[in-house]
C-alpha atoms as a PDB file:
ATOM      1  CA  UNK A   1       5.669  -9.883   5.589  1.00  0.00           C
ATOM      2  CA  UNK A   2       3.189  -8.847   2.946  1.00  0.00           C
ATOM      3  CA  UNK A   3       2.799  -5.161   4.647  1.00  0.00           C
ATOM      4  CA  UNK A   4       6.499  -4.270   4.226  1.00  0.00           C
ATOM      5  CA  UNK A   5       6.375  -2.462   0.991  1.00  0.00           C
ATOM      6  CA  UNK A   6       3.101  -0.923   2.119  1.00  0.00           C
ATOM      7  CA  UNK A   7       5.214   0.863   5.130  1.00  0.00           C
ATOM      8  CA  UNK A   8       8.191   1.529   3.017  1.00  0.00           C
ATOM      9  CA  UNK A   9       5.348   3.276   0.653  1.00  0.00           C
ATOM     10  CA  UNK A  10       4.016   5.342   3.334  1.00  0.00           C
ATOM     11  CA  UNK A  11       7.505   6.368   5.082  1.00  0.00           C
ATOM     12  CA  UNK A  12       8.005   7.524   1.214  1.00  0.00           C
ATOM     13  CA  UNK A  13       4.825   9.510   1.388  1.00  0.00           C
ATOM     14  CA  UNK A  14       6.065  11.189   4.656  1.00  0.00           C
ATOM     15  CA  UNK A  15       8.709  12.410   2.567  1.00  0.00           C
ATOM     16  CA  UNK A  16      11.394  10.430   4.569  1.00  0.00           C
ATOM     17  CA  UNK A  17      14.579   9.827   2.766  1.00  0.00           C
ATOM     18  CA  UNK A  18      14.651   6.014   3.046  1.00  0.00           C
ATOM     19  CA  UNK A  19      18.905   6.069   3.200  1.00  0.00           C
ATOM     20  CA  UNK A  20      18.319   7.847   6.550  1.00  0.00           C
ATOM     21  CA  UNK A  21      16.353   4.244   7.820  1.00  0.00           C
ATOM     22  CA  UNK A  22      19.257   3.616  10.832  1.00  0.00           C
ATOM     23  CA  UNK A  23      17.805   0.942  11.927  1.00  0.00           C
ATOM     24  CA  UNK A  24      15.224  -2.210  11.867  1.00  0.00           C
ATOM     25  CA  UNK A  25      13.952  -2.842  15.443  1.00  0.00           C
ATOM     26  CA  UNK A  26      12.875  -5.951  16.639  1.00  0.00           C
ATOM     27  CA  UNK A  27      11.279  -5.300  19.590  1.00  0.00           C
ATOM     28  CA  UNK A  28      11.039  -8.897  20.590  1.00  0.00           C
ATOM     29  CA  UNK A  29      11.552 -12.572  18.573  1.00  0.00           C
ATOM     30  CA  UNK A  30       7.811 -13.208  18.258  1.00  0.00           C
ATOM     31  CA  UNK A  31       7.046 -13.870  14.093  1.00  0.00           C
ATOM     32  CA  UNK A  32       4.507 -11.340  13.654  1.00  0.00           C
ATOM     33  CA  UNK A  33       7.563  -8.443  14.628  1.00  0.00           C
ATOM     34  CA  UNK A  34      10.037  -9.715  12.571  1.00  0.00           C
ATOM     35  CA  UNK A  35       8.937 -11.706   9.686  1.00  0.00           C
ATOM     36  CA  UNK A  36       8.882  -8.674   7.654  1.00  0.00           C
ATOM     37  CA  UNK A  37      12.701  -8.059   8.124  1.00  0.00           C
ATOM     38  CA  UNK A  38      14.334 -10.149   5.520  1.00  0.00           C
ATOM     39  CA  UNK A  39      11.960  -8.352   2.911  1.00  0.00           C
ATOM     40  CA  UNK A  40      12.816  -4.932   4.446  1.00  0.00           C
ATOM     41  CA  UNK A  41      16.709  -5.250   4.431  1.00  0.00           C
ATOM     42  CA  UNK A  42      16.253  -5.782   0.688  1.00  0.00           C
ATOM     43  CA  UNK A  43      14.560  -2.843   0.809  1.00  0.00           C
ATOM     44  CA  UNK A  44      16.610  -0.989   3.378  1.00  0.00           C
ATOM     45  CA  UNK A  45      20.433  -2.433   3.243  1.00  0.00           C
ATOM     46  CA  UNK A  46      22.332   0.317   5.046  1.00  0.00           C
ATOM     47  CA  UNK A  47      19.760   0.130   8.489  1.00  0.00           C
ATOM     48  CA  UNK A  48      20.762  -2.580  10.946  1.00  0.00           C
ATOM     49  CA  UNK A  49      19.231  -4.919  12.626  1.00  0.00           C
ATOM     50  CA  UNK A  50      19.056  -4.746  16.335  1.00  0.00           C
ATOM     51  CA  UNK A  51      17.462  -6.966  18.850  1.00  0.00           C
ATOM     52  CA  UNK A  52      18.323  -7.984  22.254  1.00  0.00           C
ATOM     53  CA  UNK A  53      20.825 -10.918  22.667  1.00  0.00           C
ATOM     54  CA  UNK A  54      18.011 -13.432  23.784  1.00  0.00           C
ATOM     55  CA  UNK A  55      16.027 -12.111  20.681  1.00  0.00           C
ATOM     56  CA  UNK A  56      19.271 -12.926  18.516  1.00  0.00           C
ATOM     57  CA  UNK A  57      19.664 -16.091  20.084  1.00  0.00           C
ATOM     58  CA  UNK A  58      16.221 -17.049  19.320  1.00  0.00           C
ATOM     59  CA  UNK A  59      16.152 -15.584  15.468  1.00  0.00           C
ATOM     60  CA  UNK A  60      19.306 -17.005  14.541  1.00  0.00           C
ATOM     61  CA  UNK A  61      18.946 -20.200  15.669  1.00  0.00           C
ATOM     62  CA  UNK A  62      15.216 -19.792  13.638  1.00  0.00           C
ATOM     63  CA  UNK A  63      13.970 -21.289  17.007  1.00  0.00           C
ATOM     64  CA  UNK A  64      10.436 -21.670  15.901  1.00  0.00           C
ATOM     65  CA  UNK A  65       8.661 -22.700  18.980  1.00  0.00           C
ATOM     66  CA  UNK A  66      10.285 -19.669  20.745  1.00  0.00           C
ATOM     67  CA  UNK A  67       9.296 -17.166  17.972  1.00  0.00           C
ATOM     68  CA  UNK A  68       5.798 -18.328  18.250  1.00  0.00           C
ATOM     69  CA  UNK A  69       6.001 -19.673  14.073  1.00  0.00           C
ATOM     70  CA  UNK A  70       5.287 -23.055  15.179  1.00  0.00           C
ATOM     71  CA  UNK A  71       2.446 -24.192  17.490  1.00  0.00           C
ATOM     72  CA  UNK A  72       1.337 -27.632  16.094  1.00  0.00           C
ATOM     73  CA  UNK A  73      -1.551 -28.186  18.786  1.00  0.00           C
ATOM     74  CA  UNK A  74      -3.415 -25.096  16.835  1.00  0.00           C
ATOM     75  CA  UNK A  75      -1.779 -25.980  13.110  1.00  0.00           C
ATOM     76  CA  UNK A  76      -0.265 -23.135  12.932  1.00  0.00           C
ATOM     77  CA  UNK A  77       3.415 -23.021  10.784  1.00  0.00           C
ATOM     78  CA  UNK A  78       4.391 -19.399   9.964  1.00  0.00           C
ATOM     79  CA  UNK A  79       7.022 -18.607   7.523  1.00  0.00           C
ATOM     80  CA  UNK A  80       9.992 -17.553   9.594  1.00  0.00           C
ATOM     81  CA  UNK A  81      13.643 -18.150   7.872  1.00  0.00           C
ATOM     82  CA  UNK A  82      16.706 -17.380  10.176  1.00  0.00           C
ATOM     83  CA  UNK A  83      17.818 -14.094  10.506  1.00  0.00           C
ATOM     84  CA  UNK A  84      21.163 -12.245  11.097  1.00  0.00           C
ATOM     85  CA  UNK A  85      20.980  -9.445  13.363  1.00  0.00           C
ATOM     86  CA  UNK A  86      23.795  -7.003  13.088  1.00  0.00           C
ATOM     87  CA  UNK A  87      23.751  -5.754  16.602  1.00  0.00           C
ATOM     88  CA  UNK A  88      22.541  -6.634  20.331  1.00  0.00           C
ATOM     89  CA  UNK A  89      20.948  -3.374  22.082  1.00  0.00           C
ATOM     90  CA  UNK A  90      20.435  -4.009  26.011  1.00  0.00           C
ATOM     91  CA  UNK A  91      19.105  -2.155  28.782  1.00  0.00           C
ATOM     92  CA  UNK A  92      20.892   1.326  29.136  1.00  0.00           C
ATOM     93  CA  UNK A  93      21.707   1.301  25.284  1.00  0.00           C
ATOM     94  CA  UNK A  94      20.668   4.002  23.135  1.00  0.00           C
ATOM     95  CA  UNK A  95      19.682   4.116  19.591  1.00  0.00           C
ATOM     96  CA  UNK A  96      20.682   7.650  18.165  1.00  0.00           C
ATOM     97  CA  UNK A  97      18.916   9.802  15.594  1.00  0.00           C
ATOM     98  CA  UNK A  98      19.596  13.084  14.373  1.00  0.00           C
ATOM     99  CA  UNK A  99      19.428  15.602  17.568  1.00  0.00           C
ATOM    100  CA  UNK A 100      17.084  12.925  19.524  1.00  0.00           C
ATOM    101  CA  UNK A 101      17.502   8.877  20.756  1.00  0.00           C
ATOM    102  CA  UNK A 102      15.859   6.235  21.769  1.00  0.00           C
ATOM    103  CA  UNK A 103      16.362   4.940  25.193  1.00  0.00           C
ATOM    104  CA  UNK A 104      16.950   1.256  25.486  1.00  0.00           C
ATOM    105  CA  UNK A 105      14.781  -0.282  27.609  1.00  0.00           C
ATOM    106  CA  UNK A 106      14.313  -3.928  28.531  1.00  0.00           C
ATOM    107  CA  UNK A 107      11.426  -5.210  29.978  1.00  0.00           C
ATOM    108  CA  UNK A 108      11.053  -8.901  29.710  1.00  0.00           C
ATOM    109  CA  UNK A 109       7.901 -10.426  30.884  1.00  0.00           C
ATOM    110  CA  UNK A 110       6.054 -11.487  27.721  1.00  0.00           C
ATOM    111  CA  UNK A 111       9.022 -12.436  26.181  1.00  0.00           C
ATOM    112  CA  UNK A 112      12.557 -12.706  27.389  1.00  0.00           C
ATOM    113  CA  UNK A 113      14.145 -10.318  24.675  1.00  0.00           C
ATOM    114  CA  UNK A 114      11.172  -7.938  25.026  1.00  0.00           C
ATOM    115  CA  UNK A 115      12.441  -4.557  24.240  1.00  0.00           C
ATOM    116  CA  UNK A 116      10.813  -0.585  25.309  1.00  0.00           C
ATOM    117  CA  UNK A 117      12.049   2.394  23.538  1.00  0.00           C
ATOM    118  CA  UNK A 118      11.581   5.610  25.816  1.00  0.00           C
ATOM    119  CA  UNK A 119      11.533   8.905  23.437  1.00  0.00           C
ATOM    120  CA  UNK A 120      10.717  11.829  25.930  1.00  0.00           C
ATOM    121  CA  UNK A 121       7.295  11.274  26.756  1.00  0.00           C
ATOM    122  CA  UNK A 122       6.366   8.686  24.959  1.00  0.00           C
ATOM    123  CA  UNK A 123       7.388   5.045  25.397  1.00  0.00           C
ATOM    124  CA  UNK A 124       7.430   2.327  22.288  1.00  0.00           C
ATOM    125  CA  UNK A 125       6.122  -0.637  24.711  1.00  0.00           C
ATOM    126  CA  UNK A 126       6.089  -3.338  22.870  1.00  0.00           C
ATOM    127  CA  UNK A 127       3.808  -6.302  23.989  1.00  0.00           C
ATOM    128  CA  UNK A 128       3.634  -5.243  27.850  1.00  0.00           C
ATOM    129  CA  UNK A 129       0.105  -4.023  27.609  1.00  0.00           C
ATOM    130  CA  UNK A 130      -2.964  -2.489  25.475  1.00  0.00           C
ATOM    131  CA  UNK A 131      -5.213  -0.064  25.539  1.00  0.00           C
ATOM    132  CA  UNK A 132      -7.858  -2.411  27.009  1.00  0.00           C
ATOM    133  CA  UNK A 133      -5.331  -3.537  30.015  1.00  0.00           C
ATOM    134  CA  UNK A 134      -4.800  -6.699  28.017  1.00  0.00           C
ATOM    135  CA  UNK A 135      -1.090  -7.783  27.859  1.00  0.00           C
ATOM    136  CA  UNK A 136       0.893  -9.869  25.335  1.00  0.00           C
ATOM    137  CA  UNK A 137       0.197 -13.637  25.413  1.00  0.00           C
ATOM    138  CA  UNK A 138       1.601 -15.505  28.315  1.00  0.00           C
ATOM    139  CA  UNK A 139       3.182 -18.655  27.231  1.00  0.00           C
ATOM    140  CA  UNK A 140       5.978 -20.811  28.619  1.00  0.00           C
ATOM    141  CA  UNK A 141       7.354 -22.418  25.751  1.00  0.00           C
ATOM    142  CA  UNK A 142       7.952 -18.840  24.306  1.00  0.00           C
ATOM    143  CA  UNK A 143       9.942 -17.686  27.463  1.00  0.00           C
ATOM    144  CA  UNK A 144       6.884 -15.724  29.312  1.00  0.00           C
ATOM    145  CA  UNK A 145       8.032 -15.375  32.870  1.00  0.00           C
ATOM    146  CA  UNK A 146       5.197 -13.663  35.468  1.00  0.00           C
ATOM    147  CA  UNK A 147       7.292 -11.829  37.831  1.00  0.00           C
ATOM    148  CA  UNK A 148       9.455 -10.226  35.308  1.00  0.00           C
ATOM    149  CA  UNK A 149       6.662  -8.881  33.816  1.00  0.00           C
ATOM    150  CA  UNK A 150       5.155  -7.668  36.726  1.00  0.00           C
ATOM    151  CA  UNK A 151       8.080  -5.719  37.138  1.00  0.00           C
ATOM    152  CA  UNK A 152       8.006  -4.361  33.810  1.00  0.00           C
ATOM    153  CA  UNK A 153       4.847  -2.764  33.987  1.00  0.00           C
ATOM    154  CA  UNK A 154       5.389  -1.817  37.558  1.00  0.00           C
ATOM    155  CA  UNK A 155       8.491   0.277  35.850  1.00  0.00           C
ATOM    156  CA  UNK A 156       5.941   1.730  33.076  1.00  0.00           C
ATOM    157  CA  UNK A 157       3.605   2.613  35.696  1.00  0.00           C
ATOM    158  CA  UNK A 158       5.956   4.607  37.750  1.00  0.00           C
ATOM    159  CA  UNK A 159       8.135   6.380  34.669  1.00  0.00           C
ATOM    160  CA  UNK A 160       6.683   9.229  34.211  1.00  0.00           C
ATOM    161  CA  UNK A 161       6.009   8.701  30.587  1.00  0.00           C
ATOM    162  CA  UNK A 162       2.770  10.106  29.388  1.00  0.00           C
ATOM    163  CA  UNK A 163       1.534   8.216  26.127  1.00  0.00           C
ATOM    164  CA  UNK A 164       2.322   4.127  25.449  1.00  0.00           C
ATOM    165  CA  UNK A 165       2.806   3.441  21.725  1.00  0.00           C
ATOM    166  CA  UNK A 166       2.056  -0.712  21.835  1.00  0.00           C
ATOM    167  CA  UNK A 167       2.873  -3.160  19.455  1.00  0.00           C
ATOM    168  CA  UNK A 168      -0.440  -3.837  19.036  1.00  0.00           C
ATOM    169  CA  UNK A 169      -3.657  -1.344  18.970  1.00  0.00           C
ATOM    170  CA  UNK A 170      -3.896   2.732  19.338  1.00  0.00           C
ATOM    171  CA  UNK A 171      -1.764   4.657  21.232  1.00  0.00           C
ATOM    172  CA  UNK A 172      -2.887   5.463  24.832  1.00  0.00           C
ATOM    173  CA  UNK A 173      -2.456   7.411  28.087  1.00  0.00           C
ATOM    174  CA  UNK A 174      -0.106   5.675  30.792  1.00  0.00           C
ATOM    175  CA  UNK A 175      -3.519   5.267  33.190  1.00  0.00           C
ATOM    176  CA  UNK A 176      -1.808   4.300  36.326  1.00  0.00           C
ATOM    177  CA  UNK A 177      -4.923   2.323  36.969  1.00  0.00           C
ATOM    178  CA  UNK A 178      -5.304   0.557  34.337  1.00  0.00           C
ATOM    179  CA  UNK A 179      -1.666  -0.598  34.572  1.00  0.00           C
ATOM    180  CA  UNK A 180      -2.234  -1.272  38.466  1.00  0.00           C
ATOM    181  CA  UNK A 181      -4.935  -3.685  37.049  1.00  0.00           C
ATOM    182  CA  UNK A 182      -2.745  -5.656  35.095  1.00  0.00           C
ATOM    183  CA  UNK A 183      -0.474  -5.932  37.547  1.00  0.00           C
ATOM    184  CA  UNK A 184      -2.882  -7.049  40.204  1.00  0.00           C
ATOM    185  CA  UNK A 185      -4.080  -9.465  37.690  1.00  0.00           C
ATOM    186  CA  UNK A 186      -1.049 -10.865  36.726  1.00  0.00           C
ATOM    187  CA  UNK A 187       0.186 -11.169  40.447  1.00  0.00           C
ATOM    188  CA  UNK A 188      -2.978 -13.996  40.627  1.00  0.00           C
ATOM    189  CA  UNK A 189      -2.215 -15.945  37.982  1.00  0.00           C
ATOM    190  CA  UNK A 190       1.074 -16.569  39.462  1.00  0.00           C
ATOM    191  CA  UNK A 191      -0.107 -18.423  41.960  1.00  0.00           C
ATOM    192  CA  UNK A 192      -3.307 -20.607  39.572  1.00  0.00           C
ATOM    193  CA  UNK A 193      -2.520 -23.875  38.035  1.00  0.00           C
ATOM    194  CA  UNK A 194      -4.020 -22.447  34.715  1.00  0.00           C
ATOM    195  CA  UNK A 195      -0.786 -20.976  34.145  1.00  0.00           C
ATOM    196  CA  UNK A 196       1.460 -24.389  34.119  1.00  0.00           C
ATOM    197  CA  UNK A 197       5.361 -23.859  34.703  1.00  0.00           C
ATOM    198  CA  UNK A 198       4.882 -20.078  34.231  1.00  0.00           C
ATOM    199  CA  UNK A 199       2.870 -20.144  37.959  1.00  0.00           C
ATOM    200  CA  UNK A 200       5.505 -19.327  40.529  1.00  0.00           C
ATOM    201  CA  UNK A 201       3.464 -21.981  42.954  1.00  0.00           C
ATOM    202  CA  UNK A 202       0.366 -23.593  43.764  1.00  0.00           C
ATOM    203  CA  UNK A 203      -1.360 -22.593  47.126  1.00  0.00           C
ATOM    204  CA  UNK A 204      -3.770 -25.476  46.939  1.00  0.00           C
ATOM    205  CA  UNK A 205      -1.185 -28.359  47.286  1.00  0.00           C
ATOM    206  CA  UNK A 206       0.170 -26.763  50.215  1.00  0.00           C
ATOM    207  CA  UNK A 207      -2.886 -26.324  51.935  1.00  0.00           C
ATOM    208  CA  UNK A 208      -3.458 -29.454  51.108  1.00  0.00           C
ATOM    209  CA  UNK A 209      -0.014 -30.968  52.316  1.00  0.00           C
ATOM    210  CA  UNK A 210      -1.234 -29.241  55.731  1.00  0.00           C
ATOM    211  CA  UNK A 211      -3.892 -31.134  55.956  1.00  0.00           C
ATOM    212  CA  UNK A 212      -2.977 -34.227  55.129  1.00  0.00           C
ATOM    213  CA  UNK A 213      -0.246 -33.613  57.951  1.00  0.00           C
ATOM    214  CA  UNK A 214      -2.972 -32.778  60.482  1.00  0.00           C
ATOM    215  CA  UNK A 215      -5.205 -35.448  59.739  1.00  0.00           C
ATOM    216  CA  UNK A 216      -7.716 -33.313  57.970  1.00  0.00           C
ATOM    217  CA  UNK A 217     -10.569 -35.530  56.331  1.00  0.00           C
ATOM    218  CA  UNK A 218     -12.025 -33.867  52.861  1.00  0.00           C
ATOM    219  CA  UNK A 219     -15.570 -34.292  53.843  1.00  0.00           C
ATOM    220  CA  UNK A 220     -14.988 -32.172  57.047  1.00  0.00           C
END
């Protein structure tokens, strides 16, 4: 929120004609995209917000625990009031500029209304993964499901887009590797108990369940 007029500042510098702002993107629900937003419509009235439906769902109802502005275990209460988006955008959508577009992806994974923007060779890729092969926080109370992001960056991987512009971090080479590492990574934790309801299952209590069945004593 504070860094808003600092970006309107530098678009200015860029000599960008802030009337020709289309639109405000959130890319997901999570606070730290969107808190900025009722700031920049004062700034920016005639762009629209756009989001995808579960990201509407989430900002309208100011669902805090969703959006990530309210985790009590860690203290933490963000500043987050409800917000109006002006239009869903969805998988197959496109957002269009002046002799270009954006190319609505949605790859959900991290979040549920996680949103990609495909511009040629480049891809705006949200949360899905950094430049170190980290990816956005898994979390279920924020809607984090495994498999769909698997899938997600199984789709990056296999695009054909050159350069990843993340959410978070530089810009960086789509290294099939290092998205084949995520992906092998994340594939694990879907079957570990570390990872609660967003695990798919639990190998150990069916092993387990075996053995109780065939009379299988721990100590042997």
């Amino acid at each position: 929120e504070d860094t808003v007029d600092e970006l309107i500042d530098l678009i200015r510098q860029m000599d960008f004609p802030l009337a020709n702002c289309r639109y405000l993107v959130a890319t997901h629900a999570d606070a730290d995209h969107v808190q900025g937003f009722v700031r920049a419509k004062e700034l920016l009235p005639s762009a629209q917000l756009v989001a995808h439906p579960h990201a509407r769902r989430i900002l309208e109802s100011n669902d805090r625990i969703a959006a990530f502005a309210e985790i009590p275990a860690q203290q933490i209460s963000i500043n987050l009031p409800a917000l109006k988006i002006d239009r869903d955008i969805d998988e197959g959508d496109r957002l269009e500029l002046d002799g270009a577009g954006l190319d609505v992806w949605h790859t959900p994974g991290h979040a549920v209304g996680q949103l990609s923007f495909r511009f040629g060779r480049l891809l705006f890729s949200g949360d899905n993964i950094f430049r170190d092969g980290c990816v956005g926080s898994i979390d279920a109370h924020h809607g984090s499901d495994l498999p769909a992001f698997i899938r997600s960056l199984q789709r990056i991987q296999g695009s054909g887009v050159e350069w990843l512009l993340p959410s978070h971090g530089p810009a960086f080479r789509n290294d099939r590797k290092l998205l084949q590492s995520a992906i092998d990574r994340l594939d694990r934790y879907q079957h570990m108990a570390d990872f609660g309801t967003c695990a798919v299952d639990w190998p150990l209590l069916d092993d387990w369940e075996d053995e109780l069945a065939r009379g299988v004593h721990p100590t042997s």
